[in-house]
Protein backbone atom coordinates (compact mmCIF):
# COMPACT_ATOMS: atom_id res chain seq x y z
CA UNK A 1 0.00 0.00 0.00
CA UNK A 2 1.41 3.16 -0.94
CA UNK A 3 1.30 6.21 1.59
CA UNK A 4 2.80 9.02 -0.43
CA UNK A 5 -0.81 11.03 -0.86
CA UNK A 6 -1.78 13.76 1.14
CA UNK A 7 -4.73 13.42 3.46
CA UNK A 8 -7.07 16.08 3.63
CA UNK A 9 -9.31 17.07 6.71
CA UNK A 10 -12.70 18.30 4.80
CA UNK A 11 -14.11 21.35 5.81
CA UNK A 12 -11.88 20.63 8.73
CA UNK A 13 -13.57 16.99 9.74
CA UNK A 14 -17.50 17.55 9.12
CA UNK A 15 -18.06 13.99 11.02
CA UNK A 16 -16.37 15.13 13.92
CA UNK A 17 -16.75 18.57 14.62
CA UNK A 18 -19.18 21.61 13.08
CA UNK A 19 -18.32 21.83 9.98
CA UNK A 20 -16.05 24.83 8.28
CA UNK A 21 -15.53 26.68 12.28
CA UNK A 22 -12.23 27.20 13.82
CA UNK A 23 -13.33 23.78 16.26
CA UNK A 24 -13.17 21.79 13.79
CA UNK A 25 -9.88 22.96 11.99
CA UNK A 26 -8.31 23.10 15.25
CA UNK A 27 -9.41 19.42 16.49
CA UNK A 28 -8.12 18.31 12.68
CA UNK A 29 -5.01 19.85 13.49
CA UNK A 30 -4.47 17.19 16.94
CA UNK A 31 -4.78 14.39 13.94
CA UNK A 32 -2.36 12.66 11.03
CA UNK A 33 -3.69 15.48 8.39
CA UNK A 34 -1.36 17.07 5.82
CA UNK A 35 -4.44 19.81 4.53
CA UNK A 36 -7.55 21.00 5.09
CA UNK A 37 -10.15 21.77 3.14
CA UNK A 38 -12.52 24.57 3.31
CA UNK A 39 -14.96 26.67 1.23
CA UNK A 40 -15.36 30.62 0.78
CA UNK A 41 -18.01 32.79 -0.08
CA UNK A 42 -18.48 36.53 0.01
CA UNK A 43 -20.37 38.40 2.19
CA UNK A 44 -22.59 41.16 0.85
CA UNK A 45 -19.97 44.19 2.01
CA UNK A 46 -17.24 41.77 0.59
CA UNK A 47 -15.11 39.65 3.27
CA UNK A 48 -14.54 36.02 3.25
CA UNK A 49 -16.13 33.84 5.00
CA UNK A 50 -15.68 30.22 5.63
CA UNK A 51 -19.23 28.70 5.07
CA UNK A 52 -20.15 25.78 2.50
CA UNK A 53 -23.59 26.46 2.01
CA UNK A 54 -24.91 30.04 -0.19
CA UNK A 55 -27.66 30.36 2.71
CA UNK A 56 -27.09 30.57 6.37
CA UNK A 57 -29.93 28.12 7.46
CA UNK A 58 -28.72 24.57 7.57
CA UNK A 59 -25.95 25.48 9.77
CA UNK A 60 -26.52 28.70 12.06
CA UNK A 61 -29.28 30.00 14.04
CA UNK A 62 -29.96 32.51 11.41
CA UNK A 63 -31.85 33.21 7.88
CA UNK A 64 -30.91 34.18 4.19
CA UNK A 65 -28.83 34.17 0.82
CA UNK A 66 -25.04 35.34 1.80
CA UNK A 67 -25.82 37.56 -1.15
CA UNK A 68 -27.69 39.42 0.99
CA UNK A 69 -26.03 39.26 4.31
CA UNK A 70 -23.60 41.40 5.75
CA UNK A 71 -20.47 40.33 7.70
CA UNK A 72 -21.70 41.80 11.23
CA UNK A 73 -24.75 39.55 10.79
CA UNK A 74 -22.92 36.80 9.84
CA UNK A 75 -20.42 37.25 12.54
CA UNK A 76 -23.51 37.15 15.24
CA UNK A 77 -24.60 33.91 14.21
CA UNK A 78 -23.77 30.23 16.13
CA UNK A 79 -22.63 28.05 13.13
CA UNK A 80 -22.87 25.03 15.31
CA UNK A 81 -26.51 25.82 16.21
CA UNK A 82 -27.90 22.69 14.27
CA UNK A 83 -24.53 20.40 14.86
CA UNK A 84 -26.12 16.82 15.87
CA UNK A 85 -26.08 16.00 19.20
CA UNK A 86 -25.09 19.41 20.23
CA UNK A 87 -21.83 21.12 20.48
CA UNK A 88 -20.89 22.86 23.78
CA UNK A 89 -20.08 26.06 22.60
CA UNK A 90 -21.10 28.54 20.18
CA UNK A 91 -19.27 28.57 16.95
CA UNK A 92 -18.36 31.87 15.24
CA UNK A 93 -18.36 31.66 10.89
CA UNK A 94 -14.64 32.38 10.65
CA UNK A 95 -12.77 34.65 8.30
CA UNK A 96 -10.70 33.15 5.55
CA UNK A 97 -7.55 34.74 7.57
CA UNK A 98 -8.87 33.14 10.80
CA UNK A 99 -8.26 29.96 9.25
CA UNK A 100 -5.20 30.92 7.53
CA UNK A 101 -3.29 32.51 10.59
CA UNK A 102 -4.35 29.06 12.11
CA UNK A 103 -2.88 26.98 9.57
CA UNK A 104 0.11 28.55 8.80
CA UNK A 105 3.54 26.67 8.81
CA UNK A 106 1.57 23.82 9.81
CA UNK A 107 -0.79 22.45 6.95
CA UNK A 108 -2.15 23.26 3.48
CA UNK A 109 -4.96 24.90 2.76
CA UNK A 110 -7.61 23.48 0.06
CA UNK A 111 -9.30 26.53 -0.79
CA UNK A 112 -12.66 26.08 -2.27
CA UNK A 113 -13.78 29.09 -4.41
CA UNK A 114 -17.59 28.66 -4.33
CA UNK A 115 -20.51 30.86 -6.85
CA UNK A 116 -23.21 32.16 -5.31
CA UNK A 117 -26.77 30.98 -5.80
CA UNK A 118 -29.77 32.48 -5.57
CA UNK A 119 -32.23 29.92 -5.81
CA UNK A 120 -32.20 26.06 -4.64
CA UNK A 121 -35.04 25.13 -6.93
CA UNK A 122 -33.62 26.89 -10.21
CA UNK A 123 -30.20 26.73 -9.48
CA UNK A 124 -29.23 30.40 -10.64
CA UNK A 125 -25.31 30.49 -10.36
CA UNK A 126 -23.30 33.70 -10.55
CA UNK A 127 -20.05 34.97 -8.81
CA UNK A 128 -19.18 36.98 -6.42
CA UNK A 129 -17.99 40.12 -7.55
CA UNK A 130 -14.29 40.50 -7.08
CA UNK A 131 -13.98 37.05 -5.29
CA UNK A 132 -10.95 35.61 -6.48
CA UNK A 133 -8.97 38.82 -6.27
CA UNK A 134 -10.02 39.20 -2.54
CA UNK A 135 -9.05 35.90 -1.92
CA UNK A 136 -5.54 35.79 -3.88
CA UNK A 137 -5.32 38.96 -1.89
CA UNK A 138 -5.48 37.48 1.71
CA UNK A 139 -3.75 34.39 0.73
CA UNK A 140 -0.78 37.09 -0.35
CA UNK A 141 -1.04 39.03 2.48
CA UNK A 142 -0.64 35.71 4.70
CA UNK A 143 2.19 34.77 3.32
CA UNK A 144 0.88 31.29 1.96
CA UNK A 145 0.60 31.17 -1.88
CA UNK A 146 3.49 27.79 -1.30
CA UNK A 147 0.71 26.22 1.07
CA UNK A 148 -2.35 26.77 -0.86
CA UNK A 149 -4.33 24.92 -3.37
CA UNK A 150 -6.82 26.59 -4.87
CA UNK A 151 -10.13 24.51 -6.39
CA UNK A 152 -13.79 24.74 -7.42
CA UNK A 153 -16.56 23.52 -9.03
CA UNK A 154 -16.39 26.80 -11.52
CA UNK A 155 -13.30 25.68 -13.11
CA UNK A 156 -13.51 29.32 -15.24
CA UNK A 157 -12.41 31.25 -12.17
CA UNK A 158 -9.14 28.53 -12.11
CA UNK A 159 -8.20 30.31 -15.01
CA UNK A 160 -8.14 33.84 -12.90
CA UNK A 161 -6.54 31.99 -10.07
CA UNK A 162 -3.59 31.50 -12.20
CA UNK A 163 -3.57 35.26 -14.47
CA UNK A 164 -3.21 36.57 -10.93
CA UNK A 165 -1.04 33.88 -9.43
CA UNK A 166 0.97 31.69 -12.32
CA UNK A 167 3.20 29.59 -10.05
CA UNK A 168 -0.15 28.81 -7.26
CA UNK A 169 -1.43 25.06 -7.28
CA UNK A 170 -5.27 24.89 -8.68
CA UNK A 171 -7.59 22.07 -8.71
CA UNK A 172 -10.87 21.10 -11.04
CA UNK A 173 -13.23 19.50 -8.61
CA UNK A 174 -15.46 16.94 -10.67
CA UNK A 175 -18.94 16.31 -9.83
CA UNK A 176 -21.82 13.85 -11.12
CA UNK A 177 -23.30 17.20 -12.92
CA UNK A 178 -19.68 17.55 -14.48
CA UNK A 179 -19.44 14.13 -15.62
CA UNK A 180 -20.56 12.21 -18.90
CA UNK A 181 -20.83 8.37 -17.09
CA UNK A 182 -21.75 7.17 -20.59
CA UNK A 183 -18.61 8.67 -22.68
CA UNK A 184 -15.77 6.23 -22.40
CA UNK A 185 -13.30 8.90 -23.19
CA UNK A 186 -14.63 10.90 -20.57
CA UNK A 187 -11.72 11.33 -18.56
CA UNK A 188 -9.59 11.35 -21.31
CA UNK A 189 -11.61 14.73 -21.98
CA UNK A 190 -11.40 15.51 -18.82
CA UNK A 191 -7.50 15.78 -18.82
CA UNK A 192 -7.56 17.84 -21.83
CA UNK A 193 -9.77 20.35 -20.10
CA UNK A 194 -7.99 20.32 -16.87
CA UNK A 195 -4.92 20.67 -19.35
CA UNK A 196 -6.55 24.08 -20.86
CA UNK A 197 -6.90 25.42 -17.97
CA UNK A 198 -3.68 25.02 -16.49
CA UNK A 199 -4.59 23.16 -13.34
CA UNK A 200 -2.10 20.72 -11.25
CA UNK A 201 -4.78 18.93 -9.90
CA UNK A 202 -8.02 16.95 -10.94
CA UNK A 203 -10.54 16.07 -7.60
CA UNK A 204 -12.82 12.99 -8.59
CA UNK A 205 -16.16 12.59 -6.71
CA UNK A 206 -15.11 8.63 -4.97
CA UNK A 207 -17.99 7.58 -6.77
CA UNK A 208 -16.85 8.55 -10.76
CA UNK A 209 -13.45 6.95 -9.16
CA UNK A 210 -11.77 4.39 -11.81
CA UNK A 211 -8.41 2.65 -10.71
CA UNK A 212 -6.64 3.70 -13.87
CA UNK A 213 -7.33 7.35 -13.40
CA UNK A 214 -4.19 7.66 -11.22
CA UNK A 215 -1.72 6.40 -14.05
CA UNK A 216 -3.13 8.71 -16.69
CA UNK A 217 -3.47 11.65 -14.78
CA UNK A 218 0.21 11.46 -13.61
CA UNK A 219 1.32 10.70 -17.16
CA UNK A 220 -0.20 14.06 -18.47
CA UNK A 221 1.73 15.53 -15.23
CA UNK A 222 -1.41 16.10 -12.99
CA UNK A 223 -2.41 14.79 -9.94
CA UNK A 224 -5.22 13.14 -8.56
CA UNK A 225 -7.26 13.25 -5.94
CA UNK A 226 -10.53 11.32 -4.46
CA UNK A 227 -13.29 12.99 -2.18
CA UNK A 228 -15.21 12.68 0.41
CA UNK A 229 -14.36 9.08 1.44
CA UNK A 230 -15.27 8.42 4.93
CA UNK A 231 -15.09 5.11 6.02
CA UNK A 232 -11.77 2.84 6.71
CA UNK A 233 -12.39 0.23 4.04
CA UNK A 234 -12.56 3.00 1.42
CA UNK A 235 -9.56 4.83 2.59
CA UNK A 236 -7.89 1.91 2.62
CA UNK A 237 -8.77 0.69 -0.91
CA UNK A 238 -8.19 4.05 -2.44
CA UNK A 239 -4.46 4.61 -0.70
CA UNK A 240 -3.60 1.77 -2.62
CA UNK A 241 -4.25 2.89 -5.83
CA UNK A 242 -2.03 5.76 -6.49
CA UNK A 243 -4.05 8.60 -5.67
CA UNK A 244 -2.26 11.56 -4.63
CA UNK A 245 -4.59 12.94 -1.94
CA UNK A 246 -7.88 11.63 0.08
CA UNK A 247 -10.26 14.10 1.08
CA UNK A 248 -12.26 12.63 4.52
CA UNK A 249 -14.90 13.91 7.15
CA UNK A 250 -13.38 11.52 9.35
CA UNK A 251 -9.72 12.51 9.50
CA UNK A 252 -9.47 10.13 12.75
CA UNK A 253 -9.23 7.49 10.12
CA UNK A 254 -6.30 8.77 8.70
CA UNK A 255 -4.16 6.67 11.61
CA UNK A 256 -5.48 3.59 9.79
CA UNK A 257 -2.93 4.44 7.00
């Protein structure tokens, strides 16, 4: 079994602490982790914010579309409100440079870039206005261009990622949405893209995982890696395969490895 792959806490251990809050990067940080993972959004007067989800509602105490929200309202909400079984303290939605300053010289950072969304049922995507500049920006300022890796879903803003950035690490995630299933070239299309756009990295939903992706991704000079897998079996299966990082809400498992 082959342990050269980097194992990533996401959205700093979802399974073991509230998701995305400085408790649960902090608790990842006691365990074998080389990266976490965590996702960005804007706030309406424009700071970063460490939330997955384009409304507040699953995980705080409060109500609405980030789109709308400002950062002092944000800031007053308990993102651990709805955490199951309780969590003894309230949680604070960090700052992207909360999590940085906590990472630093310590672990990478997988930074999601997410879109906003204005509505669940007709899935109206857009982007934040100025997102990847602000972010580039407090990565910069940090100090940790060397310790970031920068992905999303909208592999377009990849491209601004690197016209700010050249030499920073970027990453296509790949979802079912993303993925023709019934196009047996469809990873070898996927490389080409990935190629166009200048990424390092591809990030395979486990489910669209094949064993031979590993081998052809690393023979067009990307790497490859698997998310969310969360149980020992899987982690186990996959580490032997190649793959150059596994993304898990159980980081605990990592000690398996």
């Amino acid at each position: 079994m082959s342990n050269h792959f980097l194992r990533v806490a996401h959205r700093g251990g979802s399974n073991l602490a509230p998701e995305n809050t400085l408790a649960a990067f902090r608790n990842a940080l006691t365990l074998p982790i080389d990266a976490i993972e965590l996702d960005v959004h804007l706030s309406h007067d424009g700071h970063t914010i460490v939330i997955h989800d384009f409304i507040v509602d699953r995980l705080t105490d409060g109500h609405g579309n980030i789109l709308d929200l400002d950062f002092a309202y944000l800031r007053s909400l308990n993102a651990a409100a709805h955490y199951p079984g309780g969590w003894p303290e309230p949680q604070q939605i960090p700052t992207l440079r909360e999590v940085l300053d906590l990472a630093k010289g310590r672990v990478q950072v997988h930074i999601e870039i997410k879109p906003s969304k204005r509505d669940m049922r007709y899935k109206t995507y857009g982007r934040y206005p100025y997102i990847v500049e602000t972010i580039m920006e407090e990565v910069r300022n940090a100090g940790m261009l060397d310790q970031a890796l920068f992905i999303s879903f909208d592999w377009v803003m990849l491209l601004l990622v690197k016209s700010i950035e050249p030499t920073v690490s970027t990453g296509a995630i790949v979802s079912k949405a993303l993925w023709n299933a019934t196009n047996e070239h469809a990873f070898d299309t996927l490389i080409s893209q990935a190629t166009a756009l200048d990424c390092d990295w591809i990030n395979m939903r486990h489910d669209l995982f094949t064993p031979n992706m590993p081998t052809v991704a690393h023979q067009h000079g990307l790497k490859l890696g698997v998310w969310v897998v969360n149980t020992a079996d899987e982690l186990q299966r996959l580490a032997a395969t190649g793959v150059d990082a596994l993304t898990s809400a159980r980081p605990d498992l990592f000690s398996i490895l």
